[in-house]
PDB file of N, CA and C in Angstrom:
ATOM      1  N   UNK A   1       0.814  -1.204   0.000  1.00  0.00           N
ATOM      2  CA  UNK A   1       0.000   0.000   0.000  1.00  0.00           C
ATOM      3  C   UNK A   1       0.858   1.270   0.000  1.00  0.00           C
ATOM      4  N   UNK A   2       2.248   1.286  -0.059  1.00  0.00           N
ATOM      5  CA  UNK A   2       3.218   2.279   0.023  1.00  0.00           C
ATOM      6  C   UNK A   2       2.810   3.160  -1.458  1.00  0.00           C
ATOM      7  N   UNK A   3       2.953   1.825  -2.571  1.00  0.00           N
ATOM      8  CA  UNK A   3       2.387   3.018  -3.712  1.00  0.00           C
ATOM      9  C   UNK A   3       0.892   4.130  -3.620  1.00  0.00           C
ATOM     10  N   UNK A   4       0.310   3.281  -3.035  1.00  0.00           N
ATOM     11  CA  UNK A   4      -1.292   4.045  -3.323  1.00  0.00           C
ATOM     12  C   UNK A   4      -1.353   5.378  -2.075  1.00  0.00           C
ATOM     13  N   UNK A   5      -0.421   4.931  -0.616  1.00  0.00           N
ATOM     14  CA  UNK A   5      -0.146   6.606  -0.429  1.00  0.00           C
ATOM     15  C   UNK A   5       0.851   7.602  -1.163  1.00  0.00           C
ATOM     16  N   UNK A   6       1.511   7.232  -1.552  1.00  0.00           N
ATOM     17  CA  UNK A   6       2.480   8.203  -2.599  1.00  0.00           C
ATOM     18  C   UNK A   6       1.415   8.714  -3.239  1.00  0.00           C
ATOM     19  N   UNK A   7       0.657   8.026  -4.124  1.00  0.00           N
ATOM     20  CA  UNK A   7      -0.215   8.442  -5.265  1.00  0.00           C
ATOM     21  C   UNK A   7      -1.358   8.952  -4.845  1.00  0.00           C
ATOM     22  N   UNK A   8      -1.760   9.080  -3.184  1.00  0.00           N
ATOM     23  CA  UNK A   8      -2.405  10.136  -2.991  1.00  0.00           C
ATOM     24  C   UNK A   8      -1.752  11.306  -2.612  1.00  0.00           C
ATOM     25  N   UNK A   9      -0.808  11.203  -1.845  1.00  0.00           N
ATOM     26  CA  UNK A   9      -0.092  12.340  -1.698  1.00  0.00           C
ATOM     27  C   UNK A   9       0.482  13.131  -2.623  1.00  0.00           C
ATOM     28  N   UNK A  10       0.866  12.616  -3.433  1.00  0.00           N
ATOM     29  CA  UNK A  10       1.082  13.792  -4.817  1.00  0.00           C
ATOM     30  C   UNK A  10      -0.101  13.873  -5.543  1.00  0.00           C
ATOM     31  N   UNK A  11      -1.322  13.157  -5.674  1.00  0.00           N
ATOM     32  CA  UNK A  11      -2.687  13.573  -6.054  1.00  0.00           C
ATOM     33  C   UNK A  11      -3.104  14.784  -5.493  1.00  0.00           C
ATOM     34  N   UNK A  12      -3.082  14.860  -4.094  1.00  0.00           N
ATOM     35  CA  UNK A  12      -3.667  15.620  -3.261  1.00  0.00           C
ATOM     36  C   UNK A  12      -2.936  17.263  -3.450  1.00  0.00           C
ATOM     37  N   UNK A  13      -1.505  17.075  -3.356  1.00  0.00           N
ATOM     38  CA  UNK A  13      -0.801  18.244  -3.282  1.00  0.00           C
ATOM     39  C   UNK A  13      -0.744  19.064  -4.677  1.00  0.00           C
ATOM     40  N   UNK A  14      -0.627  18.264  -5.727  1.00  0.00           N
ATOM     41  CA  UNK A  14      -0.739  18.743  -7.075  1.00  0.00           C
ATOM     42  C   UNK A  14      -1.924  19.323  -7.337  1.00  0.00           C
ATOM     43  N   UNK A  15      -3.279  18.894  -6.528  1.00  0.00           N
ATOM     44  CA  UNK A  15      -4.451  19.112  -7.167  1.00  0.00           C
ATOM     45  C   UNK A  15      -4.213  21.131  -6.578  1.00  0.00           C
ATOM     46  N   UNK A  16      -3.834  20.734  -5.213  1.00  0.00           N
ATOM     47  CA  UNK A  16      -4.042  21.873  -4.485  1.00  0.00           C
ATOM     48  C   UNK A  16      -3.253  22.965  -4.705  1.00  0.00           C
ATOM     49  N   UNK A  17      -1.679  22.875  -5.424  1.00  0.00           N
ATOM     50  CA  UNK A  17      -1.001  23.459  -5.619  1.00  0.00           C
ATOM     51  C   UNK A  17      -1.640  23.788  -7.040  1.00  0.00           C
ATOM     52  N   UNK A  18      -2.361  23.345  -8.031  1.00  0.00           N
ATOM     53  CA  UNK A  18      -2.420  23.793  -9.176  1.00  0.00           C
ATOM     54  C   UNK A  18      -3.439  24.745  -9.633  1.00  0.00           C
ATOM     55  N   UNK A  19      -4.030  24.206  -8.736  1.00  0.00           N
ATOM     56  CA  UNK A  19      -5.243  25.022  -8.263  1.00  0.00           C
ATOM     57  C   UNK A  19      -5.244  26.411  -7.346  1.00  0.00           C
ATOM     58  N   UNK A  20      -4.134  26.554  -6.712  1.00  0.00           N
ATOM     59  CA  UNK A  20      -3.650  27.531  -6.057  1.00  0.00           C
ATOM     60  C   UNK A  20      -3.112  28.649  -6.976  1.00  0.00           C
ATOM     61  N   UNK A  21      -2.125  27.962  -7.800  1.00  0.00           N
ATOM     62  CA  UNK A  21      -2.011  28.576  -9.178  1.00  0.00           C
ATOM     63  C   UNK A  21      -2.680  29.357 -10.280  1.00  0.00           C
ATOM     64  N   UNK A  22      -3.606  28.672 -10.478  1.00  0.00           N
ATOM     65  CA  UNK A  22      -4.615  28.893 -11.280  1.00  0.00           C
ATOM     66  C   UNK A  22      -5.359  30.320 -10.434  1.00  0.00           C
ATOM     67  N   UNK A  23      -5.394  30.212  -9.487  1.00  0.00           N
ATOM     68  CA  UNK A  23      -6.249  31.216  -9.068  1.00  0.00           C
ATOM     69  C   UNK A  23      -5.340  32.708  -8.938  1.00  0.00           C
ATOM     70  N   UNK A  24      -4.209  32.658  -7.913  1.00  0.00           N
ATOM     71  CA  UNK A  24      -3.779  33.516  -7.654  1.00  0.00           C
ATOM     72  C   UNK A  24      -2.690  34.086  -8.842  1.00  0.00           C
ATOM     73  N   UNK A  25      -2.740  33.260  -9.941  1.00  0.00           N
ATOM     74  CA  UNK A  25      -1.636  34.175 -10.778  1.00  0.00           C
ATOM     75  C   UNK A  25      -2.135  33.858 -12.110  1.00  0.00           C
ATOM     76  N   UNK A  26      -3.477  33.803 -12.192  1.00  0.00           N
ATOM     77  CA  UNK A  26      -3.913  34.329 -13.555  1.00  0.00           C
ATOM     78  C   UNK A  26      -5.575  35.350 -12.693  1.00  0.00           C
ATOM     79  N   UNK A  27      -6.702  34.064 -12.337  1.00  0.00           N
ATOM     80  CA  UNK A  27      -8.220  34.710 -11.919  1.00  0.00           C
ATOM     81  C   UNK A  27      -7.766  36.249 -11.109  1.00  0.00           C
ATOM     82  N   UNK A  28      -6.983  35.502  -9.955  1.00  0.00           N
ATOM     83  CA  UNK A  28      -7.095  37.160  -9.170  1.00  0.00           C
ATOM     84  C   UNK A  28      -6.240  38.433  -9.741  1.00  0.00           C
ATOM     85  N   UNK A  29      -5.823  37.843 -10.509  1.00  0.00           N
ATOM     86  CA  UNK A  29      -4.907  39.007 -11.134  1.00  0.00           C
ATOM     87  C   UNK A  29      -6.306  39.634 -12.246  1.00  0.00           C
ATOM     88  N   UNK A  30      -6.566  38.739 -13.598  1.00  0.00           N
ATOM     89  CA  UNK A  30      -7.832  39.156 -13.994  1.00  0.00           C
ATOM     90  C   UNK A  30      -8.693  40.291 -13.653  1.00  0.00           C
ATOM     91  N   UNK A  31      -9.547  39.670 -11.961  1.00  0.00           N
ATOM     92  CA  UNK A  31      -9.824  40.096 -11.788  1.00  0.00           C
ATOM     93  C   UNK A  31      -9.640  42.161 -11.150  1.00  0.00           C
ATOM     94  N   UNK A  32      -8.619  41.821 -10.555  1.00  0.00           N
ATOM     95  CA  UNK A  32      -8.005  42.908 -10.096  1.00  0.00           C
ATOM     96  C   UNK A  32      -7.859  44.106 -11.203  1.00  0.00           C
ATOM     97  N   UNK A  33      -7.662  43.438 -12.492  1.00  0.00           N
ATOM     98  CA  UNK A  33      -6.937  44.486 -13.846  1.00  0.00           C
ATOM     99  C   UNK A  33      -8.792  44.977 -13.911  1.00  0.00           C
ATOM    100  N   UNK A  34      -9.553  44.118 -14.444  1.00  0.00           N
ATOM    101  CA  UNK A  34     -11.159  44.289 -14.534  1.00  0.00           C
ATOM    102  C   UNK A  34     -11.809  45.094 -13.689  1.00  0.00           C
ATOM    103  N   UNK A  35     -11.902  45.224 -12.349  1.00  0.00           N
ATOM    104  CA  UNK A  35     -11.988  45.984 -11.548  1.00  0.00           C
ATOM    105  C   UNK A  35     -11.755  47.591 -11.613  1.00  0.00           C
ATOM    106  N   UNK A  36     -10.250  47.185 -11.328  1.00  0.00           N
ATOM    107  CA  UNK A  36      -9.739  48.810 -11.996  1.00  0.00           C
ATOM    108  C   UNK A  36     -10.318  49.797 -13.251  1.00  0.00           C
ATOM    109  N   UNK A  37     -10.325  48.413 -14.248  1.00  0.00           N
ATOM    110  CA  UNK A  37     -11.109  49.149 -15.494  1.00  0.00           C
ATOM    111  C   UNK A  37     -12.613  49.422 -15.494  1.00  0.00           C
ATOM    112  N   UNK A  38     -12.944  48.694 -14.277  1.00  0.00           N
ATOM    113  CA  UNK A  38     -14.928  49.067 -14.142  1.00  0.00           C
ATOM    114  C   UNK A  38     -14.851  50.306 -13.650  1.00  0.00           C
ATOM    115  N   UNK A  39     -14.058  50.850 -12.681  1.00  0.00           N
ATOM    116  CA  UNK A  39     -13.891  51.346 -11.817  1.00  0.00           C
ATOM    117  C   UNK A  39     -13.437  52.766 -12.387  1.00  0.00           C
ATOM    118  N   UNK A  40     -12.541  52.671 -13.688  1.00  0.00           N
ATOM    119  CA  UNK A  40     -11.915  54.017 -14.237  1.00  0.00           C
ATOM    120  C   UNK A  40     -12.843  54.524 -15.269  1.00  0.00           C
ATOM    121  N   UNK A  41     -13.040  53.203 -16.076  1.00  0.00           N
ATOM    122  CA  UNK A  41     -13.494  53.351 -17.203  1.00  0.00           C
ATOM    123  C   UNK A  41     -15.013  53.502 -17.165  1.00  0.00           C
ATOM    124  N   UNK A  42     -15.694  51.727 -16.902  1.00  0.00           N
ATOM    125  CA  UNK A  42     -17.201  51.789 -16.518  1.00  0.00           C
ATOM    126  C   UNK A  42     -17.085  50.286 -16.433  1.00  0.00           C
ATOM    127  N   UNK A  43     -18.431  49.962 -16.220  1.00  0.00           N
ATOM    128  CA  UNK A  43     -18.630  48.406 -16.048  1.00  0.00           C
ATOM    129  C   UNK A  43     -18.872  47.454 -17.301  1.00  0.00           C
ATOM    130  N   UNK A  44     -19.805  48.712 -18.388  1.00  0.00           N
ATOM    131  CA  UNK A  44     -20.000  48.073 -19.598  1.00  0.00           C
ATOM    132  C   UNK A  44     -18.752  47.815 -20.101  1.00  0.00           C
ATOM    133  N   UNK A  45     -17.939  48.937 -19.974  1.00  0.00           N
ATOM    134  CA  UNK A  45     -16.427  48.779 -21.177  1.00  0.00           C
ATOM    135  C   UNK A  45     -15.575  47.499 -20.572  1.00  0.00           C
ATOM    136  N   UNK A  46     -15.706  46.967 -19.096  1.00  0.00           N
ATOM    137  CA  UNK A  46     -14.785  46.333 -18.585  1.00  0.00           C
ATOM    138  C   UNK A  46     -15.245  45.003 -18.639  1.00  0.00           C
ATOM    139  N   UNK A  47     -16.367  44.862 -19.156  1.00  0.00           N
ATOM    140  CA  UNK A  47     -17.301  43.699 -19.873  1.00  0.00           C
ATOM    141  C   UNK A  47     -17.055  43.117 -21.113  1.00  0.00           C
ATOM    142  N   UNK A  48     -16.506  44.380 -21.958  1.00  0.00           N
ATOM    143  CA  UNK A  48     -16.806  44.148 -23.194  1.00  0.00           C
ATOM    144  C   UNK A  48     -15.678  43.191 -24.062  1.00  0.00           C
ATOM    145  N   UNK A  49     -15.743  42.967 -24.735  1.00  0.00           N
ATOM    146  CA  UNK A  49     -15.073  41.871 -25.518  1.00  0.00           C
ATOM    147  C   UNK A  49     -13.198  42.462 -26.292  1.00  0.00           C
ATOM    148  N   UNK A  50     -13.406  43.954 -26.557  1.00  0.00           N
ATOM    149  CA  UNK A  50     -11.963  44.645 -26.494  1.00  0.00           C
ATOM    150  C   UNK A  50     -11.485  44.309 -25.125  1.00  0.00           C
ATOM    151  N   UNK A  51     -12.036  44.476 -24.213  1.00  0.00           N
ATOM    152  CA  UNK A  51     -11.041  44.757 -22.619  1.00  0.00           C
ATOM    153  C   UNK A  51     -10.885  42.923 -22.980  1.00  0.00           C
ATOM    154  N   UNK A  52     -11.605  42.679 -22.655  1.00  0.00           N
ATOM    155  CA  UNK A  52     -11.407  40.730 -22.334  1.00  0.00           C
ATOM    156  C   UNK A  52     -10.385  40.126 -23.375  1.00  0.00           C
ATOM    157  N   UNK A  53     -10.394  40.674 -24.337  1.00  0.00           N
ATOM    158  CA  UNK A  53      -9.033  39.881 -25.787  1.00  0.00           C
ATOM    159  C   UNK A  53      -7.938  40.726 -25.895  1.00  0.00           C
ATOM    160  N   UNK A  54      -7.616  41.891 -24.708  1.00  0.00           N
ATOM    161  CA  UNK A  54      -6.348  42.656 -25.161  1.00  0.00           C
ATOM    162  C   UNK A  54      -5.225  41.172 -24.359  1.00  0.00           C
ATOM    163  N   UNK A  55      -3.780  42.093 -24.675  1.00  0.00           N
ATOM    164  CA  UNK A  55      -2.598  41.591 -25.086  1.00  0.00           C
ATOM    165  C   UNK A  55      -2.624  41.256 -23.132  1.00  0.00           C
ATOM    166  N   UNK A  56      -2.170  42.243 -22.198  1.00  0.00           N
ATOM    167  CA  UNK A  56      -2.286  41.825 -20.541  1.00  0.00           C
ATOM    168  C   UNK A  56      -3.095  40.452 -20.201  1.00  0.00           C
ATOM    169  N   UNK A  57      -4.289  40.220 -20.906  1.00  0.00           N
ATOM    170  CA  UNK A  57      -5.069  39.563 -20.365  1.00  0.00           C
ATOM    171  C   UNK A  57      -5.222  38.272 -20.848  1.00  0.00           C
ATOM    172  N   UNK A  58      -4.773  38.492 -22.408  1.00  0.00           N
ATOM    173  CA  UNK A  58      -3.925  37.285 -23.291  1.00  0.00           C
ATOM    174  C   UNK A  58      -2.887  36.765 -22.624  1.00  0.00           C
ATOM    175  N   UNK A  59      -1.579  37.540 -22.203  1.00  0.00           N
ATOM    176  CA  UNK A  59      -0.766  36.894 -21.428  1.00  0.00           C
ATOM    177  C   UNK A  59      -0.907  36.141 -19.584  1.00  0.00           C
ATOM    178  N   UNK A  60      -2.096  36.630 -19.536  1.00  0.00           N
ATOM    179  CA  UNK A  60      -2.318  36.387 -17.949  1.00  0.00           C
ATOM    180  C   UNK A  60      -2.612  34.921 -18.151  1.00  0.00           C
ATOM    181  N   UNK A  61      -3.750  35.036 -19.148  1.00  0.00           N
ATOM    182  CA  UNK A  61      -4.329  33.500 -19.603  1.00  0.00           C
ATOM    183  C   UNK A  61      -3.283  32.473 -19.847  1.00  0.00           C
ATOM    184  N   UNK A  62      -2.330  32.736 -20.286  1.00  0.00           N
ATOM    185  CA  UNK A  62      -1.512  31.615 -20.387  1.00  0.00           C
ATOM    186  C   UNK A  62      -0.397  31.319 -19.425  1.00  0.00           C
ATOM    187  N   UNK A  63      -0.445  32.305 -18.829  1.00  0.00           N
ATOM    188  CA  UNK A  63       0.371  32.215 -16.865  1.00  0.00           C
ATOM    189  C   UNK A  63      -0.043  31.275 -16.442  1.00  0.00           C
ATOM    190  N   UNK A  64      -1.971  31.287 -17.007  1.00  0.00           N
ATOM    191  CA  UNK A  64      -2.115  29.844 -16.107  1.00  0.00           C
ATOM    192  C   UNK A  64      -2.225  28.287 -16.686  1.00  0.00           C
ATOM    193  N   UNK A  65      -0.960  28.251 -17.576  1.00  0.00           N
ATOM    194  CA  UNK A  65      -0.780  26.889 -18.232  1.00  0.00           C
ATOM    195  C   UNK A  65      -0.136  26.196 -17.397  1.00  0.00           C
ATOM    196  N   UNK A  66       1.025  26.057 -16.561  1.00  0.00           N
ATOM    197  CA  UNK A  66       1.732  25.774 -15.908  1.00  0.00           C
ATOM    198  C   UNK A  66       0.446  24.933 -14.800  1.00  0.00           C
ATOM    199  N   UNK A  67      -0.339  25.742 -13.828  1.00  0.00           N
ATOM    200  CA  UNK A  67      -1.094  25.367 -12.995  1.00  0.00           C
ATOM    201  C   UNK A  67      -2.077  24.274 -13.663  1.00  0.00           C
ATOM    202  N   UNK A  68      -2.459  24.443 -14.655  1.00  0.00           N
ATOM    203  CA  UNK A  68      -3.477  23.663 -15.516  1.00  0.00           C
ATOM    204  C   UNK A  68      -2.891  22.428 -15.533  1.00  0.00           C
ATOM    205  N   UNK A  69      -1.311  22.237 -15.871  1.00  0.00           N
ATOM    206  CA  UNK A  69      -0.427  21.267 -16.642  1.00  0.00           C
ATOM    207  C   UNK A  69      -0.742  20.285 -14.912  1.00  0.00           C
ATOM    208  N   UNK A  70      -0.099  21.096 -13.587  1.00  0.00           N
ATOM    209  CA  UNK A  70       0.086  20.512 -12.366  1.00  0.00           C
ATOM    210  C   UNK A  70      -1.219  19.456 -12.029  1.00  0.00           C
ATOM    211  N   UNK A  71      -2.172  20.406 -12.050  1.00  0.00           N
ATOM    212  CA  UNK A  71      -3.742  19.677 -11.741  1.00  0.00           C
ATOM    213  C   UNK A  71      -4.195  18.734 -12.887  1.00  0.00           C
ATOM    214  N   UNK A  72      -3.734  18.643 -13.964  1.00  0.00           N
ATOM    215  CA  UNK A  72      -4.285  17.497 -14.792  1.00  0.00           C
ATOM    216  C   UNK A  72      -3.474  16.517 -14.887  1.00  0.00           C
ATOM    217  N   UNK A  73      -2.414  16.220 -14.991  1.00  0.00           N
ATOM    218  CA  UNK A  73      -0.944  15.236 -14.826  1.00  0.00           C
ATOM    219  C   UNK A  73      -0.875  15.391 -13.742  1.00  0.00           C
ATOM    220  N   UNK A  74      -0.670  15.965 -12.677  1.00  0.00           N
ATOM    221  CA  UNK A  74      -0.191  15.392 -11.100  1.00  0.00           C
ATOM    222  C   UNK A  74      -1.439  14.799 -10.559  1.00  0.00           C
ATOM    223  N   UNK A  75      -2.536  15.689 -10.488  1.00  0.00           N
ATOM    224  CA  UNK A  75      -3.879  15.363  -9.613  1.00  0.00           C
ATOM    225  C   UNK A  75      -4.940  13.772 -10.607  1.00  0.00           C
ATOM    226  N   UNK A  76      -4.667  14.619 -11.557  1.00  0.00           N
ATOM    227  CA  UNK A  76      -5.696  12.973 -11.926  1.00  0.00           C
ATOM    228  C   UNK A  76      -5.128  12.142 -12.447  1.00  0.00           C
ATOM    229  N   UNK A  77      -3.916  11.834 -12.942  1.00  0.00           N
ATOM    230  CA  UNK A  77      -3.313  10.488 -13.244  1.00  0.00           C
ATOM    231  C   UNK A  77      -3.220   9.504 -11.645  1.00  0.00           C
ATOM    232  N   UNK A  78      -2.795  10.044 -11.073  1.00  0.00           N
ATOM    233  CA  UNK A  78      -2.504   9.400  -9.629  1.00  0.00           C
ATOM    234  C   UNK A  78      -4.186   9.123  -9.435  1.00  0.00           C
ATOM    235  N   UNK A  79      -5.129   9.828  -9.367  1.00  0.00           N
ATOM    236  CA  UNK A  79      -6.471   9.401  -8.948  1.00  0.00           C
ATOM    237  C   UNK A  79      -6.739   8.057  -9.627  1.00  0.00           C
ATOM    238  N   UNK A  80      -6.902   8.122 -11.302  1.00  0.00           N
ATOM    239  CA  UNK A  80      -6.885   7.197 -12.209  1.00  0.00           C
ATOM    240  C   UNK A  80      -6.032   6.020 -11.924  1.00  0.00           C
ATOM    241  N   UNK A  81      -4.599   6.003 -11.150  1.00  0.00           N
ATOM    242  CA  UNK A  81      -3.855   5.115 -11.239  1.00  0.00           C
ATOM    243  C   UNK A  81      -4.441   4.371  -9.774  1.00  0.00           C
ATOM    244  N   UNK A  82      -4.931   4.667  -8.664  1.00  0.00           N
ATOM    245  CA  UNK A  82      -5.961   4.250  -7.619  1.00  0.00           C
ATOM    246  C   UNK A  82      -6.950   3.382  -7.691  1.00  0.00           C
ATOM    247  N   UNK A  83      -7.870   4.294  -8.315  1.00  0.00           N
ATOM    248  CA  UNK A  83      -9.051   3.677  -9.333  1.00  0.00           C
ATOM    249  C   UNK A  83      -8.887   2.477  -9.800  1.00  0.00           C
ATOM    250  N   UNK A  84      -7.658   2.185 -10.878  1.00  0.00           N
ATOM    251  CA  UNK A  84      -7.420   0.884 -11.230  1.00  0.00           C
ATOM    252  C   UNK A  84      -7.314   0.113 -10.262  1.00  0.00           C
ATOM    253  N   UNK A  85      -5.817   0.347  -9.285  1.00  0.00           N
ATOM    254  CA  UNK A  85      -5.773  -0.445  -8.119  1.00  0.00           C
ATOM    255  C   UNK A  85      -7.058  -0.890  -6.676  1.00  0.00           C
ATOM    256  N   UNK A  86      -7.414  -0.392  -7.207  1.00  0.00           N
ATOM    257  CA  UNK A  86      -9.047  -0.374  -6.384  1.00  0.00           C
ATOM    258  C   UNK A  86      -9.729  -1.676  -7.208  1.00  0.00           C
ATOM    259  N   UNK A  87     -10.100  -1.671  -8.666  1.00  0.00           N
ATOM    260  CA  UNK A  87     -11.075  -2.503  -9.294  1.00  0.00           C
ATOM    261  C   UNK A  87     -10.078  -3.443  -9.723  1.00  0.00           C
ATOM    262  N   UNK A  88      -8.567  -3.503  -9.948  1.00  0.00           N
ATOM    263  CA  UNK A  88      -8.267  -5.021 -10.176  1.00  0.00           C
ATOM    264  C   UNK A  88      -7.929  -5.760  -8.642  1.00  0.00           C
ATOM    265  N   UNK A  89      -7.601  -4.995  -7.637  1.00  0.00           N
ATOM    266  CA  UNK A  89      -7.775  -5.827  -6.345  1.00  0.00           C
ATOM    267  C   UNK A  89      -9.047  -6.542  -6.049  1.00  0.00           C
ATOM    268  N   UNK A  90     -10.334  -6.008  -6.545  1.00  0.00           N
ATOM    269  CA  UNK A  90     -11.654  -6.471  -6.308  1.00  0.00           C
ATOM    270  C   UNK A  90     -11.505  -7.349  -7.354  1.00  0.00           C
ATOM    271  N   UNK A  91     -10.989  -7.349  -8.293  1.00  0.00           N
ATOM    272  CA  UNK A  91     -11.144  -8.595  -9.582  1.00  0.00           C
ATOM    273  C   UNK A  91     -10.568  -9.448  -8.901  1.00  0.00           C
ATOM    274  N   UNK A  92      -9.321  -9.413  -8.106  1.00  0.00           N
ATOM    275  CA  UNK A  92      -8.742 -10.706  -7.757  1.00  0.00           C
ATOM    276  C   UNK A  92      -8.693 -11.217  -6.881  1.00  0.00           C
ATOM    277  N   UNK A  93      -9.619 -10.497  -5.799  1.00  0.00           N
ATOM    278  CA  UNK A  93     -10.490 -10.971  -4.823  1.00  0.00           C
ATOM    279  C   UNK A  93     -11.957 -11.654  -4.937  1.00  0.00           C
ATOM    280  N   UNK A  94     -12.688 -11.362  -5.821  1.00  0.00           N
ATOM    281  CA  UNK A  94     -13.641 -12.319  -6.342  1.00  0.00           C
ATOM    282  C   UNK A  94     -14.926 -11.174  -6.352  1.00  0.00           C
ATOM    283  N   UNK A  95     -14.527  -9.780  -5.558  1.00  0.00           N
ATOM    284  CA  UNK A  95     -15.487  -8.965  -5.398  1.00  0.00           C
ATOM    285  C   UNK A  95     -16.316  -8.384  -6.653  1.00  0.00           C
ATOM    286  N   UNK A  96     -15.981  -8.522  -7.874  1.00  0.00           N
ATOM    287  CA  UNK A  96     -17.119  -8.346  -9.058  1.00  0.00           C
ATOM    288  C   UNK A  96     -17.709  -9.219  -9.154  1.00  0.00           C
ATOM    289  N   UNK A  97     -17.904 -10.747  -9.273  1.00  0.00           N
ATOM    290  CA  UNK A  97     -18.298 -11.692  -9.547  1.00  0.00           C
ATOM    291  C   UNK A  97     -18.933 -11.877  -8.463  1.00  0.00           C
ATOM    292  N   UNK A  98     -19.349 -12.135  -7.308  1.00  0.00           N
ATOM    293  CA  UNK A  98     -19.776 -12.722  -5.860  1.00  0.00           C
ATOM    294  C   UNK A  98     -20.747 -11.785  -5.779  1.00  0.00           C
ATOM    295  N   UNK A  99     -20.903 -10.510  -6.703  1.00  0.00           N
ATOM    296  CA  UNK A  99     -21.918  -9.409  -5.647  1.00  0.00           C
ATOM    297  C   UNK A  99     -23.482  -9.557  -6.589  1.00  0.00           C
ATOM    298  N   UNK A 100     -24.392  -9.198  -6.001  1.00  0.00           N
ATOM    299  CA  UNK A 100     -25.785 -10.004  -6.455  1.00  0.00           C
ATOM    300  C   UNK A 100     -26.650  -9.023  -6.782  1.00  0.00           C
ATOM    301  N   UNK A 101     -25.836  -8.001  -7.038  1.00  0.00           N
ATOM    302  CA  UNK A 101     -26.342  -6.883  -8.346  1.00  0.00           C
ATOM    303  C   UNK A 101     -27.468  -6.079  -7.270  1.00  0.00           C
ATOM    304  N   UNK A 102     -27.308  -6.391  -5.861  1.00  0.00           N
ATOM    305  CA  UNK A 102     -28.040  -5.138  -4.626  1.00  0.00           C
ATOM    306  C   UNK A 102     -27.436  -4.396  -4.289  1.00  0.00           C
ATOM    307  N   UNK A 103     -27.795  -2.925  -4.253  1.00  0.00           N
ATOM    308  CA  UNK A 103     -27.006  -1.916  -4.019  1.00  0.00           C
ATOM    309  C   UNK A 103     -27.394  -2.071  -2.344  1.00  0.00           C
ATOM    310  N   UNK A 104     -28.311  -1.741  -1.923  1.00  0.00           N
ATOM    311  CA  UNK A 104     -29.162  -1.546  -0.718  1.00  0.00           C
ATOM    312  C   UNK A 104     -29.735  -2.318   0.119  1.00  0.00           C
ATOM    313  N   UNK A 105     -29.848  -2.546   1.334  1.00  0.00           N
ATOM    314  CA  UNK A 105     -30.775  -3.590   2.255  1.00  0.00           C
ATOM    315  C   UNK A 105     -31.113  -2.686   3.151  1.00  0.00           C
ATOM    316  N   UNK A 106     -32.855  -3.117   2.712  1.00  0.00           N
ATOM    317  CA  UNK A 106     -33.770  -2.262   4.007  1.00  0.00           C
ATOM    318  C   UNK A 106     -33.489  -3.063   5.555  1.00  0.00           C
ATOM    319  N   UNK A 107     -32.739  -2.291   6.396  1.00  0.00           N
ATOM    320  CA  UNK A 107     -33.275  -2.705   7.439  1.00  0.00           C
ATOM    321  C   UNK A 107     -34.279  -2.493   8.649  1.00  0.00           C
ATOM    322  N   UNK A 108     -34.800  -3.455   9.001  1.00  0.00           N
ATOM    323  CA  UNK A 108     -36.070  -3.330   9.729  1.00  0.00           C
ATOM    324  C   UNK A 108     -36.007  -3.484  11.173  1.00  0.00           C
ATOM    325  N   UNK A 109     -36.572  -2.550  12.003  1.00  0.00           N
ATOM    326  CA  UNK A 109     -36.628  -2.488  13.111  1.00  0.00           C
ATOM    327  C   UNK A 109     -38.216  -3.360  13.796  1.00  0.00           C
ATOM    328  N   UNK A 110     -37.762  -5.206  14.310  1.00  0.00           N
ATOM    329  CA  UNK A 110     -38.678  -5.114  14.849  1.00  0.00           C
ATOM    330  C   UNK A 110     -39.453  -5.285  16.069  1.00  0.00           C
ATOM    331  N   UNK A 111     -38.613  -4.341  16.601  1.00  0.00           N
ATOM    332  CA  UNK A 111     -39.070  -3.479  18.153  1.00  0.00           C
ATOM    333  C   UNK A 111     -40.513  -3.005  17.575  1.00  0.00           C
ATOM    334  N   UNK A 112     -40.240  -1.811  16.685  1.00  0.00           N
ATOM    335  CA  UNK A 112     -41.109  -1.313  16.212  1.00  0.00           C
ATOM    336  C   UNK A 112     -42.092  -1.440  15.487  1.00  0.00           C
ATOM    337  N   UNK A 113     -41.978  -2.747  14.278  1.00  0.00           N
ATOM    338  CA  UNK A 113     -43.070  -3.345  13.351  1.00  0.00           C
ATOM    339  C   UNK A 113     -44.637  -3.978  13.879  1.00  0.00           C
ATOM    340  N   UNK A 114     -44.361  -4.242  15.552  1.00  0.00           N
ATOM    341  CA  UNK A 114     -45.743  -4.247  16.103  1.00  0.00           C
ATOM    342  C   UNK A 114     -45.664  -6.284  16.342  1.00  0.00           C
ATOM    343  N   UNK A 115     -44.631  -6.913  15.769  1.00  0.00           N
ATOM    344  CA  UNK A 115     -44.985  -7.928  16.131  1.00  0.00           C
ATOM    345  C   UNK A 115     -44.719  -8.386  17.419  1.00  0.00           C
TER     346      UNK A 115
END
């Protein structure tokens, strides 16, 4: 089981670090430039489709490739590589085959059913 904590632990940290990324050095920056421009300019202009496709905001967008790259290769390959180890341990334990296609069992209380 040494692999499958590794492979959460860099699941976990990648997801969070990339995601950390993503936010603070492209969204909040975004946002911050947008702001300013609602704020100087107006809200319509800082809406509009010139402010959103200039060159600052072009380059911000791709600041956040790096973070994107972390959270999709670090965070979900390791999830995916789990996943497997999860459903071929149940294959070779007998756990697909043995189960009788019930998700659920009502259970009944009968203190209470009156008999």
């Amino acid at each position: 089981m040494q692999q499958a904590e590794r492979a959460a632990k860099i699941s976990f940290w990648s997801l969070n670090i990339g995601l950390a990324w993503m936010v603070f050095a492209t969204l909040f920056l975004l946002g911050v430039l947008q702001l300013y421009h609602s704020v100087s300019v107006g809200y319509f202009d800082a809406r509009s489709l010139k402010f959103l496709s200039n060159h600052i905001n072009f380059m911000l967008e791709w600041l956040r490739l790096p973070g994107d790259a972390l959270f999709i290769l670090g965070g979900t390959l390791p999830v995916l590589y789990l996943c497997w180890l999860g459903v071929s341990s149940m294959k070779a334990k007998g756990g697909l085959e043995s189960s009788s296609g019930v998700l659920f069992t009502e259970i009944v209380d009968v203190r209470r059913s009156g008999a």
